[in-house]
Protein backbone atom coordinates (compact mmCIF):
# COMPACT_ATOMS: atom_id res chain seq x y z
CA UNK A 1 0.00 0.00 0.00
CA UNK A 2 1.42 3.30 -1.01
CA UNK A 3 1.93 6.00 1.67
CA UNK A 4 -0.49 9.19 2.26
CA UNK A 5 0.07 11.84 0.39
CA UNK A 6 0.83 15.31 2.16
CA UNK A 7 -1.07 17.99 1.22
CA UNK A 8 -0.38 21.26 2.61
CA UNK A 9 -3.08 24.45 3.06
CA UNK A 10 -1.80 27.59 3.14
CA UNK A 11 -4.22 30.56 3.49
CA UNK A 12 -4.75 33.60 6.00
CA UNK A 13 -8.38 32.73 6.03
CA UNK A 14 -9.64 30.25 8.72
CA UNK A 15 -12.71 29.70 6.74
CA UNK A 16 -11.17 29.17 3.71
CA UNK A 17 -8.44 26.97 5.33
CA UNK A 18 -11.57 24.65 6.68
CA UNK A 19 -13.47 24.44 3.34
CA UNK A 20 -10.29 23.10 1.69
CA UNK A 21 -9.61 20.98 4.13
CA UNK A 22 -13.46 19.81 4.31
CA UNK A 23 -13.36 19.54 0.67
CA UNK A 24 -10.09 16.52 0.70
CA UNK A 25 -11.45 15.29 3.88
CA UNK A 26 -11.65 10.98 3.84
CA UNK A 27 -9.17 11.19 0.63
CA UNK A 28 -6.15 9.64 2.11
CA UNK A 29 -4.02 12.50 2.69
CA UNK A 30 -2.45 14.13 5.20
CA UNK A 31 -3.36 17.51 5.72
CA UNK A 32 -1.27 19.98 7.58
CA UNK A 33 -2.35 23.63 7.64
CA UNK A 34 0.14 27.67 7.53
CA UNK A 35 -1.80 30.82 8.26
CA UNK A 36 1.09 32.47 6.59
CA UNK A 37 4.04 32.88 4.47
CA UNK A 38 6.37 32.08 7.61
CA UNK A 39 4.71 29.61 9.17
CA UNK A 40 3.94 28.36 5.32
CA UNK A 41 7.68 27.67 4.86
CA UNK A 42 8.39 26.43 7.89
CA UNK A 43 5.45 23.79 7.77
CA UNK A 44 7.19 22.79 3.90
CA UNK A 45 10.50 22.09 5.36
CA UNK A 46 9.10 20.00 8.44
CA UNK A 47 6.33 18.14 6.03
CA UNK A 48 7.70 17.76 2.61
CA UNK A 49 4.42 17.92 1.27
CA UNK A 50 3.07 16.11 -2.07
CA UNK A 51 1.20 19.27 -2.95
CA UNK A 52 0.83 23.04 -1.52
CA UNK A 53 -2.19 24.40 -1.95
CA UNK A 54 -1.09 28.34 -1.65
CA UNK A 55 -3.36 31.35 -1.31
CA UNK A 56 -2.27 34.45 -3.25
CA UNK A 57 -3.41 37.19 -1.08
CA UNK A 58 -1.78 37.46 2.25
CA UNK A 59 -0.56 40.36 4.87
CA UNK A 60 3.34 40.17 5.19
CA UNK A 61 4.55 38.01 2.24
CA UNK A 62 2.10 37.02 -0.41
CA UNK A 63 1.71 33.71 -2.24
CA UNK A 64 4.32 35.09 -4.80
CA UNK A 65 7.04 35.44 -2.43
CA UNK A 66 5.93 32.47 -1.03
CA UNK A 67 6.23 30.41 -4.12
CA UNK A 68 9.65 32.11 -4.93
CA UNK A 69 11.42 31.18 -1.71
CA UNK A 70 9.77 27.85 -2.24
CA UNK A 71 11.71 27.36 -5.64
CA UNK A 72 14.66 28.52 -4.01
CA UNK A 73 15.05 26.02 -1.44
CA UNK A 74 16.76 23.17 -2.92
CA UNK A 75 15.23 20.56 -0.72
CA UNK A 76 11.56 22.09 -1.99
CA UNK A 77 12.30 23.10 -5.33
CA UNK A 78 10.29 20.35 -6.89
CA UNK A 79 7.35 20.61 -4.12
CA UNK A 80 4.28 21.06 -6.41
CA UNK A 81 2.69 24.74 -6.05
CA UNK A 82 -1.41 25.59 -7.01
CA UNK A 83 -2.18 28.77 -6.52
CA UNK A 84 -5.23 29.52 -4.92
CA UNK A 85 -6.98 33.19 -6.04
CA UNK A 86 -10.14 35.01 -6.51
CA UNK A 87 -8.23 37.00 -9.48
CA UNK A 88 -8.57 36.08 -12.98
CA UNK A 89 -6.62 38.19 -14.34
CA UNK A 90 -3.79 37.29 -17.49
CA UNK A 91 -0.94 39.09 -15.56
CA UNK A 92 -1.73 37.63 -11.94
CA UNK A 93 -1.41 34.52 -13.51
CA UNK A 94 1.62 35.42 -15.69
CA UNK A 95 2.95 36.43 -11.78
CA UNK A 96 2.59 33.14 -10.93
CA UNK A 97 3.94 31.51 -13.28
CA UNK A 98 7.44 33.49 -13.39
CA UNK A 99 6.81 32.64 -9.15
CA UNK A 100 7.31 28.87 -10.02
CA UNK A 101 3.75 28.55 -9.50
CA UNK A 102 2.33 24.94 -11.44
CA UNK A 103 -1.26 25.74 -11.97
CA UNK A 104 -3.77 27.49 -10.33
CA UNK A 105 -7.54 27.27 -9.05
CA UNK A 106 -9.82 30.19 -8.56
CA UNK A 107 -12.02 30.72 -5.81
CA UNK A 108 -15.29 29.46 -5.11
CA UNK A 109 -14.14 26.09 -5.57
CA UNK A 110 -15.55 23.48 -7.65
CA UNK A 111 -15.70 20.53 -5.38
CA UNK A 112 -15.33 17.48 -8.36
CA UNK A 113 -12.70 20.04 -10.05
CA UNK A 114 -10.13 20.55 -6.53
CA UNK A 115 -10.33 17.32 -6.03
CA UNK A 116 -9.70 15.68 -9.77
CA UNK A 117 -6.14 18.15 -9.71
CA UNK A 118 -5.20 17.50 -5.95
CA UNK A 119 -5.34 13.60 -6.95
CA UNK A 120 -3.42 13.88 -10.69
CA UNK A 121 -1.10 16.51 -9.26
CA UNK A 122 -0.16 14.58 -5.87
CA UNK A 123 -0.18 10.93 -7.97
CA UNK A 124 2.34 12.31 -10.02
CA UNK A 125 4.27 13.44 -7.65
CA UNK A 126 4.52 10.33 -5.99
CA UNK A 127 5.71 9.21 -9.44
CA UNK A 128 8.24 12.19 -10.03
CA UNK A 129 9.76 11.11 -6.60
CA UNK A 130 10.02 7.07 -6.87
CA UNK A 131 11.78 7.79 -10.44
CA UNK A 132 14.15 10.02 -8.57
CA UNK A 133 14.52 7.52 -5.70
CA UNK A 134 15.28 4.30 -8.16
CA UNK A 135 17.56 7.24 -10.27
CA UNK A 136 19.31 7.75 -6.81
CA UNK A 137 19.55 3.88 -6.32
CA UNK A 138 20.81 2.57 -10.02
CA UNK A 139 23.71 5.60 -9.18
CA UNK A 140 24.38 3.93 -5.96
CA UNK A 141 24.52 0.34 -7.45
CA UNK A 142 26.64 1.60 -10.79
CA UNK A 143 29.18 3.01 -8.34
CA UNK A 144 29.08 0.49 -5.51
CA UNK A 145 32.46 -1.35 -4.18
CA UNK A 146 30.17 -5.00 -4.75
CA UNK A 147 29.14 -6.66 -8.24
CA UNK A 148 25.59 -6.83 -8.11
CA UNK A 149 23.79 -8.98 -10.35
CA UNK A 150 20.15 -9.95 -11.72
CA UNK A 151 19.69 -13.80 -12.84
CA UNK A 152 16.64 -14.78 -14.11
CA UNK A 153 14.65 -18.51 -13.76
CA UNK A 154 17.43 -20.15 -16.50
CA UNK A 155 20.37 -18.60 -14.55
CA UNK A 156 20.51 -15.98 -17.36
CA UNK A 157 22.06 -12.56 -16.73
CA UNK A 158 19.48 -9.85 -16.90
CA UNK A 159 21.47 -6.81 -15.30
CA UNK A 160 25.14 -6.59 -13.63
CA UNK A 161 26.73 -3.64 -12.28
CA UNK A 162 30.39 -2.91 -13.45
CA UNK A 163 31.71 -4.17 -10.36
CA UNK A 164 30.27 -7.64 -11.55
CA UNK A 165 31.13 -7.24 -14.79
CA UNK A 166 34.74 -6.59 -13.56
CA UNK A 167 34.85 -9.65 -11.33
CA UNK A 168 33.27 -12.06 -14.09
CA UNK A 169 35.32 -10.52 -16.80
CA UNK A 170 32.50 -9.45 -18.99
CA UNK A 171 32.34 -6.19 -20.88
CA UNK A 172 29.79 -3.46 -21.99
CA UNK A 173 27.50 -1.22 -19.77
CA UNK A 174 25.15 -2.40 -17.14
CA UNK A 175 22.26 -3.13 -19.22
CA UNK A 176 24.27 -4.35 -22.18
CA UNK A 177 23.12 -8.14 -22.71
CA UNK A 178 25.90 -10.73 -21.29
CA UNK A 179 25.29 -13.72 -23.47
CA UNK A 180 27.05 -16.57 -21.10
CA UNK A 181 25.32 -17.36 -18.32
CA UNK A 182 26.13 -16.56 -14.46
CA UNK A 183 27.70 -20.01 -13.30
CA UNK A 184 29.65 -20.89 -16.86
CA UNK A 185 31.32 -17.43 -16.32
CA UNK A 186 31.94 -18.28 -12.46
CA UNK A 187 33.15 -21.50 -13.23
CA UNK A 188 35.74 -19.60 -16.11
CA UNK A 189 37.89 -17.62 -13.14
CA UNK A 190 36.79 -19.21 -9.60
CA UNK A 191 36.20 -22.42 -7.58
CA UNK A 192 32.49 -22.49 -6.37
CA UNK A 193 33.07 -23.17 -2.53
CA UNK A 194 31.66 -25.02 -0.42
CA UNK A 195 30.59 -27.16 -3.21
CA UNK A 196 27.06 -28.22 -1.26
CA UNK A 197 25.71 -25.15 -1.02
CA UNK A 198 25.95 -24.52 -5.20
CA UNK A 199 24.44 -28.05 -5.68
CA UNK A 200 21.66 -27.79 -7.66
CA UNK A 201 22.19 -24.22 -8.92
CA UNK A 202 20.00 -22.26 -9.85
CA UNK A 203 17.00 -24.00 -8.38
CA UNK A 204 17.58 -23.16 -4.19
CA UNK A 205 14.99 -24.27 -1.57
CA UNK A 206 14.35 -22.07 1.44
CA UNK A 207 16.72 -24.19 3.36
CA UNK A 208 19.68 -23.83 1.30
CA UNK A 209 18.80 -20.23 0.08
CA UNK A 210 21.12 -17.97 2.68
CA UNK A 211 24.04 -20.80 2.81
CA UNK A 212 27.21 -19.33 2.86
CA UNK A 213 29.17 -19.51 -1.04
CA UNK A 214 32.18 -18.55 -2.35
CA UNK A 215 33.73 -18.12 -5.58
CA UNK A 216 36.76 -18.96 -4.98
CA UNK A 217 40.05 -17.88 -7.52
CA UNK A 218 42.83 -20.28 -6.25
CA UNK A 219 46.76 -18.11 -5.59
CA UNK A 220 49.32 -18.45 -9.16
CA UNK A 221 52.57 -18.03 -9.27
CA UNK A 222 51.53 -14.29 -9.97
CA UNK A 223 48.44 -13.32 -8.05
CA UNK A 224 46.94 -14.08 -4.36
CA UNK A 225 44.02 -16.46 -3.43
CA UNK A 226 40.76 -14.03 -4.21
CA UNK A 227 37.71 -14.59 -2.78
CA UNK A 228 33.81 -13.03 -3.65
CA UNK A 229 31.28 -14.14 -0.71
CA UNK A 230 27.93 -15.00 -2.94
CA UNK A 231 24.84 -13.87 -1.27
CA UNK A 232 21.41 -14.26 -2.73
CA UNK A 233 18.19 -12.66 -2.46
CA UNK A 234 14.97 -14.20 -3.80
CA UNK A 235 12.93 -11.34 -5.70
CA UNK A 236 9.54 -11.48 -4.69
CA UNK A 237 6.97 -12.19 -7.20
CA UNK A 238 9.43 -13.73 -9.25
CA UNK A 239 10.09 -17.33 -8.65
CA UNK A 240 13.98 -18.76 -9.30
CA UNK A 241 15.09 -15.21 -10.25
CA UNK A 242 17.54 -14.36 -8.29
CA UNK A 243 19.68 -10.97 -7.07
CA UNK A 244 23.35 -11.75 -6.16
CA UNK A 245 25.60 -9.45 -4.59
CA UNK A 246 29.54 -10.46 -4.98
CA UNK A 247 31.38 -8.94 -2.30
CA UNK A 248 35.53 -9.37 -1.69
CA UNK A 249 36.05 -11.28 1.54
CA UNK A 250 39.48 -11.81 0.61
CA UNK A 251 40.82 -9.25 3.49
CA UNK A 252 38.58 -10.74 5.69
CA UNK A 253 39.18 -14.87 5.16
CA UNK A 254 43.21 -13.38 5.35
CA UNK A 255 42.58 -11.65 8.43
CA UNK A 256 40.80 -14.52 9.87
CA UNK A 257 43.51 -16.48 9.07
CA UNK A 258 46.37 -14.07 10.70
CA UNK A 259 44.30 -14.13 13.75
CA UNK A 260 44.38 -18.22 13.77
CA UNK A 261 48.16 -18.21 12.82
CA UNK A 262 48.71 -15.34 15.61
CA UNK A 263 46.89 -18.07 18.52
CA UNK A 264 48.69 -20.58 17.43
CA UNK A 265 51.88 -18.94 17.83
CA UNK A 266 50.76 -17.41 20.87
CA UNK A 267 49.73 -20.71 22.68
CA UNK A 268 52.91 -21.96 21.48
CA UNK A 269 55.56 -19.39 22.38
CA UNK A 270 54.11 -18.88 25.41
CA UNK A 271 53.54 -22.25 27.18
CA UNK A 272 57.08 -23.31 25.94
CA UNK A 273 58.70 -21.20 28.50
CA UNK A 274 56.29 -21.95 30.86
CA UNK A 275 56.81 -25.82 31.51
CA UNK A 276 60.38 -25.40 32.88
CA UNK A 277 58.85 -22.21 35.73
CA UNK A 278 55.82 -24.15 36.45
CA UNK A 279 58.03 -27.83 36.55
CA UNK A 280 60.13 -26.12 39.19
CA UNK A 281 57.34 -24.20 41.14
CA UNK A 282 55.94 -27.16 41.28
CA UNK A 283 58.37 -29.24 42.56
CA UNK A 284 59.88 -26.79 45.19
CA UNK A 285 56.17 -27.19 46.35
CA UNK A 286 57.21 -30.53 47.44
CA UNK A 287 58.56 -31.51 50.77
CA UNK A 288 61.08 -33.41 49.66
CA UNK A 289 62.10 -30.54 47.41
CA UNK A 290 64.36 -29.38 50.02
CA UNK A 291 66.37 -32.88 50.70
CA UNK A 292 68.12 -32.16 47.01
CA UNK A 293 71.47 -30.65 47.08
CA UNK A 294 72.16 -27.11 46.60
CA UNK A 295 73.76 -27.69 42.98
CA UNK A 296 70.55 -28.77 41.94
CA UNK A 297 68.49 -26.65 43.29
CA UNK A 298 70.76 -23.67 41.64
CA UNK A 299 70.32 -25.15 38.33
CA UNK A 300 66.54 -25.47 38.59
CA UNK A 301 66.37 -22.23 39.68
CA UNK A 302 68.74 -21.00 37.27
CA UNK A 303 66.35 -23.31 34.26
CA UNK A 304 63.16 -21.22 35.53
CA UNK A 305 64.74 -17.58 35.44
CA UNK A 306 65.71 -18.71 32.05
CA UNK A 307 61.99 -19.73 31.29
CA UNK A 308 60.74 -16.58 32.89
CA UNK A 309 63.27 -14.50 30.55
CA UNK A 310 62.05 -16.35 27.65
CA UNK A 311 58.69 -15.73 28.87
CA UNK A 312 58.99 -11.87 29.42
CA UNK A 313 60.84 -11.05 25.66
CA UNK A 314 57.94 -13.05 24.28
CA UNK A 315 55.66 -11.02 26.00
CA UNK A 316 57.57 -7.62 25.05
CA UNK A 317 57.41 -8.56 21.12
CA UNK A 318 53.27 -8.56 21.35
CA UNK A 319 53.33 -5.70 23.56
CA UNK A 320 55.47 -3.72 20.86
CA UNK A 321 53.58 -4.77 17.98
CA UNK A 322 49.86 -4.24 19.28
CA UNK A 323 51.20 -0.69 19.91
CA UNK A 324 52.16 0.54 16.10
CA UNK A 325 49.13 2.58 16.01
CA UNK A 326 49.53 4.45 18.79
CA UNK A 327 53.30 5.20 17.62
CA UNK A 328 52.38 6.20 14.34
CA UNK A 329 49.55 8.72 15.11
CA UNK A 330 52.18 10.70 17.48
CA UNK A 331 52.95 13.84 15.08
CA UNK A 332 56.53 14.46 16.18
CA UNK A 333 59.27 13.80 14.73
CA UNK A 334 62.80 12.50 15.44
CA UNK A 335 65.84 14.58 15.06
CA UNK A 336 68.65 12.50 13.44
CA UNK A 337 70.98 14.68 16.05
CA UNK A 338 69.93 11.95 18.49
CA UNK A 339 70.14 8.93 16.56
CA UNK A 340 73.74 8.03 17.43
CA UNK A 341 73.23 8.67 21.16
CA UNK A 342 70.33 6.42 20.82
CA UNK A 343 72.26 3.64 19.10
CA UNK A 344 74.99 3.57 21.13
CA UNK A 345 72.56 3.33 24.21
CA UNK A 346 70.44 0.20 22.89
CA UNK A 347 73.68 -1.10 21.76
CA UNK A 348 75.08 -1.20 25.35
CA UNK A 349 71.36 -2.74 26.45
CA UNK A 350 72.04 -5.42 24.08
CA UNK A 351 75.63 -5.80 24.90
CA UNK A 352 76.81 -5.23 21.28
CA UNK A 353 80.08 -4.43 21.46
CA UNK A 354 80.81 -3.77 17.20
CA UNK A 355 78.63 -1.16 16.79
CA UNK A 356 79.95 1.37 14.04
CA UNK A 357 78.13 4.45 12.32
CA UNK A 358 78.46 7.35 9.90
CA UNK A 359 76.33 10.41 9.36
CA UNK A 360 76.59 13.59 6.97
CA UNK A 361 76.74 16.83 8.89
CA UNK A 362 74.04 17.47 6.58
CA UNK A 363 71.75 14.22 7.59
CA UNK A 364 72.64 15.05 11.19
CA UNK A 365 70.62 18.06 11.05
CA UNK A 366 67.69 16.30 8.84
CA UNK A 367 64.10 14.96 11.12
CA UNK A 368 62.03 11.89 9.59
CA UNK A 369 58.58 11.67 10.06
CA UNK A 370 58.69 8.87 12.89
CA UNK A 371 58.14 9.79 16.82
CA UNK A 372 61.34 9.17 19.14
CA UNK A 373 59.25 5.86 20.20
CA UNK A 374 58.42 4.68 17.10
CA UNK A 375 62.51 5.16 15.92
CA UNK A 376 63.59 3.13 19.43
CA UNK A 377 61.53 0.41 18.74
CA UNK A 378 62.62 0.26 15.22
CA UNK A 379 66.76 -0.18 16.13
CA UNK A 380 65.87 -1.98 19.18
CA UNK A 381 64.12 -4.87 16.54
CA UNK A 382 66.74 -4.25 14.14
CA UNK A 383 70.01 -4.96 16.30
CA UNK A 384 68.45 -7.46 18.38
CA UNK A 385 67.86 -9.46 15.12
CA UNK A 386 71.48 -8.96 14.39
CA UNK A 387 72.21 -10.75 17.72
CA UNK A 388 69.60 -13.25 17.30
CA UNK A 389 70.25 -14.43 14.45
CA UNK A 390 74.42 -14.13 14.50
CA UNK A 391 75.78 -17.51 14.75
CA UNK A 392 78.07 -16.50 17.54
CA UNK A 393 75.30 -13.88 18.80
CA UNK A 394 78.07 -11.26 18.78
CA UNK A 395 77.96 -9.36 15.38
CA UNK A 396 79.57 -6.48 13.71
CA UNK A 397 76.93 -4.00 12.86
CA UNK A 398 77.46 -1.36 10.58
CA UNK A 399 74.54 1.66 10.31
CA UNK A 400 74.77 4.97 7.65
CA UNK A 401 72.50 7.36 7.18
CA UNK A 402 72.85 9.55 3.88
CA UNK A 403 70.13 11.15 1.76
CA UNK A 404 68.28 9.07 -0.45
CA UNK A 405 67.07 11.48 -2.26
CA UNK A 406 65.34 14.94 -1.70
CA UNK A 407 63.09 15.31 1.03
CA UNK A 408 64.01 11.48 1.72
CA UNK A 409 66.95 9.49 4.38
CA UNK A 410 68.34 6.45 3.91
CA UNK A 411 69.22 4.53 6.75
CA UNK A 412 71.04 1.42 6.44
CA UNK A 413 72.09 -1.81 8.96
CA UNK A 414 74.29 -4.23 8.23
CA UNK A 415 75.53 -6.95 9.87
CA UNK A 416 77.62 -9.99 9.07
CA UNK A 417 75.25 -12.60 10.17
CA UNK A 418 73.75 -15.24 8.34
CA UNK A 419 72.71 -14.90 4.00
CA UNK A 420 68.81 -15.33 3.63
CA UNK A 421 67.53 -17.31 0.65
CA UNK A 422 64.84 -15.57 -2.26
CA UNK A 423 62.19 -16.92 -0.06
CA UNK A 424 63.28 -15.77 3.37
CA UNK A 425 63.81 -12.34 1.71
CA UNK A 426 60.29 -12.43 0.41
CA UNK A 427 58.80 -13.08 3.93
CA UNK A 428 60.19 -11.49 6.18
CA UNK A 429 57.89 -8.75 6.44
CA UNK A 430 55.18 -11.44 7.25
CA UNK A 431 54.14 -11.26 10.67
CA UNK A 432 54.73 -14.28 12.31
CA UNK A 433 57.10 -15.54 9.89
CA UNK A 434 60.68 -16.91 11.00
CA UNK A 435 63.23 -16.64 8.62
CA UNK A 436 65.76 -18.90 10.59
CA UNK A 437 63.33 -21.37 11.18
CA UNK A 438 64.30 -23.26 7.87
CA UNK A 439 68.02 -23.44 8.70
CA UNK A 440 68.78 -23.06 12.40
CA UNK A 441 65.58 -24.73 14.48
CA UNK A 442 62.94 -22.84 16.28
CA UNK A 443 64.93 -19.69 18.32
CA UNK A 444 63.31 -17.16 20.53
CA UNK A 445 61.10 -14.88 19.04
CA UNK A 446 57.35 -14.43 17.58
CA UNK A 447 58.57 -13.05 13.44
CA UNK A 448 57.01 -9.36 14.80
CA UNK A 449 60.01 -7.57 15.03
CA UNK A 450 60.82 -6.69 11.36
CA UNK A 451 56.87 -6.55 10.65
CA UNK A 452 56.81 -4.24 13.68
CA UNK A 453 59.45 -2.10 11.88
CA UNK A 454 57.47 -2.48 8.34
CA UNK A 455 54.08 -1.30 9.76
CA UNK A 456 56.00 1.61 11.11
CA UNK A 457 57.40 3.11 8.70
CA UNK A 458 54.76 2.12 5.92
CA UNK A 459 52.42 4.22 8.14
CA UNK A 460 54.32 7.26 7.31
CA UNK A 461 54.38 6.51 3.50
CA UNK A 462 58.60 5.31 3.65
CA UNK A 463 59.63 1.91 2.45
CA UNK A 464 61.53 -0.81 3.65
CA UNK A 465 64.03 -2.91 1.55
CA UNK A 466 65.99 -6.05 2.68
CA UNK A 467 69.02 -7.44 0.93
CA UNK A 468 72.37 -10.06 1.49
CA UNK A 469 75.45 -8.37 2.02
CA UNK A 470 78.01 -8.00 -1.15
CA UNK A 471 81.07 -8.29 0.67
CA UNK A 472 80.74 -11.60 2.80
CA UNK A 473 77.75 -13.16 5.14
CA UNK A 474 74.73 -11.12 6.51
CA UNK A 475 71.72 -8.97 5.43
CA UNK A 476 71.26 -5.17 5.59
CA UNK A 477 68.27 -3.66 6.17
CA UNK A 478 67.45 -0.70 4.67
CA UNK A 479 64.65 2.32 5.53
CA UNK A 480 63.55 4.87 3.67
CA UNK A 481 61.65 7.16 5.60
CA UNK A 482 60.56 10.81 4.58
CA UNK A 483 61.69 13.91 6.26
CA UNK A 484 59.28 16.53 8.12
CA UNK A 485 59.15 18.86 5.96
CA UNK A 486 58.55 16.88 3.00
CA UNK A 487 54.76 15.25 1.96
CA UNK A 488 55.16 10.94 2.25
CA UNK A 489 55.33 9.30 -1.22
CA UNK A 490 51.84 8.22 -2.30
């Protein structure tokens, strides 16, 4: 059932105001009354009426002036106007006209007549506005970030939306006829996942109408896994036509994924170092714990600190990385005055004892776009990889900083550590990835710390680069990161 229509009266008359509003009475509108120009236009802008029914001669501001604000009011501009008069003259109607005014009716009123316009002028109105609505709608769809489709009873394409077209791989404009039909162009490009809930496509019972399906495009050698979640809606009054929407999930599935991966690793890294604190707890809990000799007691105690040190860098590495957001929206910047002070500090935290660097005077008096915080966390990952990862855990570490290019630094750290293979240099700006997994056994760490460093400095539109050493063993790792005063590349 459509809505009322809203009819509004406008006249300084009470009388006149109630034999209008007698006269539409039991016609299924809504009727709201104005006893004046102001209150006129402020009842149109509350209202929105279908139709304004506007007397000419009023104190104040007339039916003219009325009618003119009226049209220049963009949220009323299209409000039909009938002008209600007792004048029949040519150039009071002319007035009305160059008003905005749409027709007019002239006092006494013909009961049949008022009513026969009121219902053709408010009808297509009504009309006027649901084209504009659908108008507003097939915009909305045409431009929408989802492929939306139309598929009639023999799974035939009847209407797809350039996003659809672009996931399908079919050309032409939305309307334009797509000869193939919906699942022989799936089946072209994607997987159709699970394979249950497509059984029996296009034909769906109630049951198996909102299952959950995928087309799926399985990862090549040179593009990701994609995935388009398929929902359908049944149109009424149309039996087996459906409307699909095709939506990319593939952030989501990956972030689902990452969040798996991260509990995994989490349960993992973190009851490891557990067992040997709680094995000892445990067993000092014991009466007999204190018949053992002190040698052994000293090395179980000395076997839980150890666990309990494991247990508190493990803890550090999530604490660092769920805090890159925070570090990236500080808006200071770092002075690269301070950056060999700071090195030379976390160098003596992590007991690196080969720690060289060089600086321009020039570079020394350059600041990057990174907050003191966010640059400490950054080294701090960087050189405790270098120890890590050293097969002695004592490396020489060599750091520059020279201008990339203009408006952009360079900073460089190198170390004569191990030689990562294609793949490790590929991944190791994976969270969660360990590059010396492959070739040295599980060692301490979560794979944050370089991602840490990555989300950093990608926040502030730099770029990271990591590479073997030239001369011998070892990676460097290189950051570009832009200065204040210039805008971050896009």
């Amino acid at each position: 059932m459509e809505p009322a229509s809203t009819v509004l009266i406008v006249d300084d008359d009470p009388v006149i105001r109630k034999v209008l509003g007698d006269m539409l009475l039991n016609q299924d509108y809504i009727l709201v009354q104005a006893a004046d120009g102001v209150e006129a236009l402020a009842q149109a802008a509350e209202h929105r009426p279908d139709l304004i029914l506007l007397d000419v001669m009023m104190p104040n501001m007339d039916g003219f002036e009325v009618c003119r604000r009226l049209r220049a009011d963009p949220a009323l501009a299209e409000a039909p106007v009938v002008m209600v008069t007792s004048l029949d003259d040519r150039a009071s109607r002319l007035r009305g006209i160059e008003a905005g005014a749409d027709d007019f009716i002239t006092k006494p009123f013909d009961r049949v007549e008022l009513r026969a316009r009121v219902h053709t002028i408010t009808r297509l109105n009504r009309y006027r506005r649901l084209q504009e609505e659908r108008s507003q709608l097939a915009w909305v769809v045409e431009h929408a970030d989802d492929g939306y489709l139309r598929l009639g009873p023999d799974d035939e394409v009847l209407y797809a939306n350039p996003k659809a077209r672009l996931y399908l791989g079919v050309e032409g404009e939305p309307e334009a006829l797509v000869a193939e039909k919906f699942l022989s162009l799936a089946l072209r490009q994607y997987r159709l996942e699970p394979q249950d809930s497509w059984a029996g496509w296009p034909a769906l019972s109630p049951k198996t109408l909102f299952r959950a399906r995928y087309l799926v495009r399985p990862e090549t050698p040179t593009a990701p896994v994609f995935w388009l979640e398929a929902a359908v809606l049944n149109l009424p009054g149309a039996p087996r036509t459906h409307l699909i929407r095709l939506k990319n999930v593939t952030a989501q599935i990956k972030s689902r994924r990452d969040m798996r991966s991260f509990m995994t690793v989490i349960g993992h890294k973190l009851r490891t170092p557990l067992v040997p604190i709680l094995g000892i707890l445990e067993m000092a809990s014991e009466p007999t714990a204190w018949k053992i000799s002190s040698e052994d007691m000293i090395n179980s105690l000395s076997l839980a600190l150890r666990g309990a040190q494991r247990l508190h860098a493990e803890l550090e590495d999530i604490l660092k990385f769920a805090q890159i957001p925070a570090l990236v929206q500080d808006d200071g910047g770092f002075s690269l005055s301070q950056f060999e002070p700071l090195v030379t500090e976390i160098s003596a935290g992590l007991e690196l004892r080969a720690v060289t660097m060089s600086m321009s005077e020039d570079v020394k008096r350059a600041q990057v776009a990174l907050p003191p915080q966010a640059v400490e966390v950054m080294l701090w990952e960087i050189l405790e990889n270098a120890k890590k990862f050293h097969p002695a855990h004592s490396p020489t570490v060599e750091i520059e900083a020279v201008r990339e290019s203009a408006g952009r630094i360079a900073l460089r750290v190198g170390d004569d550590g191990v030689t990562l293979s294609p793949e490790q240099l590929e991944q190791v700006w994976t969270p969660y990835y360990q590059a010396e997994r492959g070739f040295t056994g599980e060692l301490p760490g979560m794979g944050l710390g370089l991602p840490t460093v990555a989300s950093l400095v990608w926040g502030v539109g730099g770029a990271c680069r990591l590479y073997n050493r030239k001369e011998g063993p070892g990676i460097v790792v290189e950051l570009i990161l832009p200065e204040m005063s210039a805008a971050p590349a896009p």
